[in-house]
Each structure stands twice: as structure tokens, then as C-alpha cells.
Protein backbone atom coordinates (compact mmCIF):
# COMPACT_ATOMS: atom_id res chain seq x y z
CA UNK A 1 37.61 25.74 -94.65
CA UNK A 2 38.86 28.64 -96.39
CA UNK A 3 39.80 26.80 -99.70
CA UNK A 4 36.23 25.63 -99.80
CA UNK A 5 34.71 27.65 -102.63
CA UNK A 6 31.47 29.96 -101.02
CA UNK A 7 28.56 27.84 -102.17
CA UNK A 8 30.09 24.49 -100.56
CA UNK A 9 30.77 26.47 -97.28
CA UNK A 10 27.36 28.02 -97.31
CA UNK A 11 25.91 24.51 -97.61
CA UNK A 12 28.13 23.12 -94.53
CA UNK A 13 27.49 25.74 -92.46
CA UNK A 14 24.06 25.10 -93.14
CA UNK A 15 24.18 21.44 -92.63
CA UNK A 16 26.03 22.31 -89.35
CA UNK A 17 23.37 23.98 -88.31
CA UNK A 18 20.68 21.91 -88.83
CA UNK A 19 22.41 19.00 -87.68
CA UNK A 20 22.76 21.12 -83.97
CA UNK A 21 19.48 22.06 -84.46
CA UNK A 22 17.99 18.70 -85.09
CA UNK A 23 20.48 17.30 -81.99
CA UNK A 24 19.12 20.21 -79.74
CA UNK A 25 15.09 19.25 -80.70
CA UNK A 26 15.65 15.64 -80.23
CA UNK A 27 17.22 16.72 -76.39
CA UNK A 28 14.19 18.99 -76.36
CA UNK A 29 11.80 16.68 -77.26
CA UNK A 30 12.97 13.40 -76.76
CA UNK A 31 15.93 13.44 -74.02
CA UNK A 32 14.24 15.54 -71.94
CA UNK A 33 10.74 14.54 -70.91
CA UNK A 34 12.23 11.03 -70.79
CA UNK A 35 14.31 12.40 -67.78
CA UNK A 36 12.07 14.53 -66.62
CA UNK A 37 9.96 11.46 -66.28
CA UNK A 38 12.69 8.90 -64.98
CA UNK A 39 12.90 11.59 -61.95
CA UNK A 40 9.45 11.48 -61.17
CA UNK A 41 9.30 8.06 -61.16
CA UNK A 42 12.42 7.73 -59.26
CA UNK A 43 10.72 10.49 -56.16
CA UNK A 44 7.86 8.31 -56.62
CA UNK A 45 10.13 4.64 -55.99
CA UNK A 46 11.30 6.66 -53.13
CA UNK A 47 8.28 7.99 -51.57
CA UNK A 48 7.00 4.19 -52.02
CA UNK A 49 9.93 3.11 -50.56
CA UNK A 50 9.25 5.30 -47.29
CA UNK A 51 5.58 4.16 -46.98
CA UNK A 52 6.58 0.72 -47.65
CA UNK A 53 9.39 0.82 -44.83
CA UNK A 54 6.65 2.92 -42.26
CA UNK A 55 4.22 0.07 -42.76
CA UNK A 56 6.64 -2.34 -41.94
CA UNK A 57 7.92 -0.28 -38.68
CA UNK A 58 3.94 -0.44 -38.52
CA UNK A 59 3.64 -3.80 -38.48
CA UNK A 60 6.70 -4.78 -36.02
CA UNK A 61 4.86 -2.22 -33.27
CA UNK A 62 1.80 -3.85 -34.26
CA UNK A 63 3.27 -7.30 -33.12
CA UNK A 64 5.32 -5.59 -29.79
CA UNK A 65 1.89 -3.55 -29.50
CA UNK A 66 -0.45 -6.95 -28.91
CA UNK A 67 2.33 -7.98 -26.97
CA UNK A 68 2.20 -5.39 -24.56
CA UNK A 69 -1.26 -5.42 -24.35
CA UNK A 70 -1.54 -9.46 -23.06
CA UNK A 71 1.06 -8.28 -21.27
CA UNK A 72 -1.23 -5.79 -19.25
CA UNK A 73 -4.65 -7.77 -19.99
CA UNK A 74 -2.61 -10.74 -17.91
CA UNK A 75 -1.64 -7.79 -15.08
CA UNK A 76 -4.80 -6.95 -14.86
CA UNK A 77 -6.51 -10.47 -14.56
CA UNK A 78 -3.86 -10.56 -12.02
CA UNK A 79 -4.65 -8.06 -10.03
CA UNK A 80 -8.63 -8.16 -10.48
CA UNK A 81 -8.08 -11.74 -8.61
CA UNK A 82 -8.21 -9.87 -5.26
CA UNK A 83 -11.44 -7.26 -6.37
CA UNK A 84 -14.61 -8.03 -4.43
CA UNK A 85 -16.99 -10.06 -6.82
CA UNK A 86 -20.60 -12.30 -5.76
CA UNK A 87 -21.68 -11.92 -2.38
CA UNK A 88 -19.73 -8.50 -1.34
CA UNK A 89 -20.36 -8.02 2.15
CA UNK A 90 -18.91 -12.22 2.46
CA UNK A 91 -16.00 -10.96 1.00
CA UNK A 92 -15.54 -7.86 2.54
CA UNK A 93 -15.66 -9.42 5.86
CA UNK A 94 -13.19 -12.58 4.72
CA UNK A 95 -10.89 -10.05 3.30
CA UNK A 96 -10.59 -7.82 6.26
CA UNK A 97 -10.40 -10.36 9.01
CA UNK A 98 -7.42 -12.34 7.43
CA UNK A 99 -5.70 -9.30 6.75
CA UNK A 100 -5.73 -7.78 9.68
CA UNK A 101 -4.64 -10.78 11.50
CA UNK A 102 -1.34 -9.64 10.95
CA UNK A 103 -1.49 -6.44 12.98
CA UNK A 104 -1.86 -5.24 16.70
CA UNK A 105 -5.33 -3.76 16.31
CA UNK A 106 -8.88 -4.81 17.16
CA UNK A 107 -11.70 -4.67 14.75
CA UNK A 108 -14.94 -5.68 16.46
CA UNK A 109 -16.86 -4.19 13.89
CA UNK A 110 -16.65 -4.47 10.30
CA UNK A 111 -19.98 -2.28 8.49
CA UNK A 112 -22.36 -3.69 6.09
CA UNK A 113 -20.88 -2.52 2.42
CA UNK A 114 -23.27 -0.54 -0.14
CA UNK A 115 -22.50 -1.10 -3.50
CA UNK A 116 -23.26 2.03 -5.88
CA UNK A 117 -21.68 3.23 -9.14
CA UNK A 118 -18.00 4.41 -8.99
CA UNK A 119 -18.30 8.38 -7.38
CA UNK A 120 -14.57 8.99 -9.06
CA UNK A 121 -15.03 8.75 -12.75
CA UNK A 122 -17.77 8.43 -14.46
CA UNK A 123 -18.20 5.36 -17.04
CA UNK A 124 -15.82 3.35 -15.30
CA UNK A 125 -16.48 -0.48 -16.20
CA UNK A 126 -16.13 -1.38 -12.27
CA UNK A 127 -18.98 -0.71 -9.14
CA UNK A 128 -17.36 0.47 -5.80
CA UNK A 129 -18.94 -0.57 -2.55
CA UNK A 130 -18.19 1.61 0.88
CA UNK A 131 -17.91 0.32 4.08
CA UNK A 132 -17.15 1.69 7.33
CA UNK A 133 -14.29 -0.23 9.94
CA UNK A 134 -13.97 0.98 13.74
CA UNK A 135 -12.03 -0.85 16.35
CA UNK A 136 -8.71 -0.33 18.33
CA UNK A 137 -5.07 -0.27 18.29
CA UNK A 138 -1.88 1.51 18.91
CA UNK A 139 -1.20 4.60 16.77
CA UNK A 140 1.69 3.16 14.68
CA UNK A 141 -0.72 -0.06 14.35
CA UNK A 142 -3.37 1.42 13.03
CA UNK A 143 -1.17 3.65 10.77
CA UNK A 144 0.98 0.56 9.51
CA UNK A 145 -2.59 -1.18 8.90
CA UNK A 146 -3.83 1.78 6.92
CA UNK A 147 -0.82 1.81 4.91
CA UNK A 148 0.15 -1.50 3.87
CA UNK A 149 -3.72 -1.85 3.28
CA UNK A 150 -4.04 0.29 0.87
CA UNK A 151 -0.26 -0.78 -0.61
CA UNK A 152 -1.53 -4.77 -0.73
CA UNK A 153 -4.83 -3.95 -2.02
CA UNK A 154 -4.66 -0.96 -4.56
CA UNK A 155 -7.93 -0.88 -5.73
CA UNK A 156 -9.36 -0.44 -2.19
CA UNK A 157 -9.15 3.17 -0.47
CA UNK A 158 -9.31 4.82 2.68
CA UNK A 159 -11.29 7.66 2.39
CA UNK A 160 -12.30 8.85 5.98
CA UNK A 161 -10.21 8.19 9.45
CA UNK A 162 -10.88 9.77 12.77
CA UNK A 163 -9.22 8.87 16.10
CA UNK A 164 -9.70 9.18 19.48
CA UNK A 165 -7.73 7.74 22.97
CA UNK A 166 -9.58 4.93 23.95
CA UNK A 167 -9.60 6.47 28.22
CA UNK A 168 -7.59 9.86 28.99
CA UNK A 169 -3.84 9.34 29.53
CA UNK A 170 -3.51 6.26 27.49
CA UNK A 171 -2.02 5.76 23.94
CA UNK A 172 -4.04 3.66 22.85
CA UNK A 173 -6.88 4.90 20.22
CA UNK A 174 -10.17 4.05 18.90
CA UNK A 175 -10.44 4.77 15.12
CA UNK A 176 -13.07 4.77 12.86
CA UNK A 177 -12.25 4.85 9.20
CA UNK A 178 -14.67 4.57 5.63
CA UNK A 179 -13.29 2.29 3.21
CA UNK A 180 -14.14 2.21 -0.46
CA UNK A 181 -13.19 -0.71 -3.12
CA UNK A 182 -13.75 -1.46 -6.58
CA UNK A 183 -16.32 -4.41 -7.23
CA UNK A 184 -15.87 -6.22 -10.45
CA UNK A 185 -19.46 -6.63 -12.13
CA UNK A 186 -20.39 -10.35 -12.71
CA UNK A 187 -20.01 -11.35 -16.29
């Protein structure tokens, strides 16, 4: 470059220069919004690519989802089979009797139930009806009665017991005890 006379290395330098320049404007101007763009739209593939795999986690819980729910729709049919519907005090009585024919107690007298709205919650798609149960037994009886009453049958409830001996000096007991149960309204 040295032999070059002054004019022709003026004129190379110069075409150097603009040469770099016009490389550097084309990156400018060109190169770089292109990238800037391709890196948007690749955040953007990616963001779409997250939605795209949440909808589909969406959609596989949306399947195990309805499954779980016949699961518990067919539970509850299940267990509404043994809820007092129709004629209540019928099935109070029916239900009572047969179960207590598998305990040691005596129940001479089974109360006439009164229906009413649920006192628990309020809005509850079910009616309750109370009824009131006295009779006799033994005080393990009557406790194992209580017990695997309210165990068989979880939508009934005792809600009031009191006891007494039946004669002084003898271990057996008269009870009294308020029952309430969930009635399933007639559809």
C-alpha cells in the first residue's frame, strides 16, 4: 500500500470505508430487525407452545375430571338408595325394626317423624325428618346399636340420648334417644 501513489490510496481508503459503512447499514437496517423479529416470533412459538401444551393437560383432566365425577354421581346414587323417600314415617319404621333385629335391645316405641328443612346448612338440596326412639337394652347394646347405626346409615344422626336403669340395682337401662335423617325430595 505504500507504493500506491496518494490519490489511488485516498480513493481505497475511501472505498474501504464506504464499503464497511454500507455492510454496517445493511446489518443496521436489514440484518437486524429481521432478527429482532425472528426472536419475537420465536418467544411467541414458545409462549403458543405452552398454552397449546396447558390446554391439552386441560383437556386430559377434563376427561379424568368427568370421570371422577360419575365416579361420585354413581357413589352417591349408591348411597341415596338407603335415604328415606315417599311415605317417611313407613320407612322410618321398616328401617328401624329390621335393623335393630340384630341387637339385644327393645324398641316398643318408634315416634312419628316430622319432616322440616335441613337445621344444619342452609340450601341443602335434601329435607331431614326427626324422630324420637325409646326402649330398652343393656348398656353395651344400646351403645353398639347407636354406633353401628350411625356407621351403616351415614346420613342418619343421633342427636339426643338419655338413659336411665330400668329398676334400682339392675344394669339394664331405658334410653330415649332423637334421631334425625336426610329425606331425599321426590323428583
Amino acid at each position: 500500500m505504500k507504493k500506491l501513489p496518494q490519490a489511488k490510496r485516498n480513493q481505497l481508503i475511501f472505498v474501504i470505508v464506504a464499503i464497511v459503512a454500507a455492510l454496517g447499514m445493511i446489518y443496521f437496517f436489514l440484518i437486524s430487525p429481521q432478527n429482532q423479529e425472528k426472536s419475537k416470533l420465536l418467544a411467541d412459538a414458545a409462549a403458543t407452545a405452552s398454552k397449546l401444551e396447558a390446554i391439552k393437560k386441560t383437556v386430559q383432566q377434563a376427561d379424568a375430571s368427568a370421570k371422577k365425577a360419575d365416579e361420585v354421581m354413581a357413589q352417591l346414587n349408591q348411597t341415596e338408595t338407603d335415604i328415606a323417600t315417599g311415605d317417611v314415617f313407613a320407612w322410618t319404621y321398616d328401617t328401624i325394626r329390621r335393623f335393630k333385629s340384630n341387637y339385644k335391645i327393645e324398641l316398643p316405641n318408634i315416634g312419628q317423624p316430622v319432616q322440616s328443612d335441613v337445621d344444619i346448612l342452609a340450601g341443602f338440596p335434601y329435607k331431614q325428618i326427626k324422630f324420637t326412639i325409646s326402649g330398652t337394652g343393656y348398656f353395651h347394646d344400646v351403645g353398639k346399636f347407636v354406633s353401628d347405626l350411625e356407621n351403616k346409615f351415614p346420613h342418619i344422626r343421633v342427636l339426643n340420648i338419655s338413659m336411665e336403669p330400668v329398676e334400682i340395682n339392675s344394669e339394664k337401662l331405658s334410653f330415649r334417644m332423637e334421631i334425625a335423617a336426610l329425606v331425599k325430595a321426590n323428583t
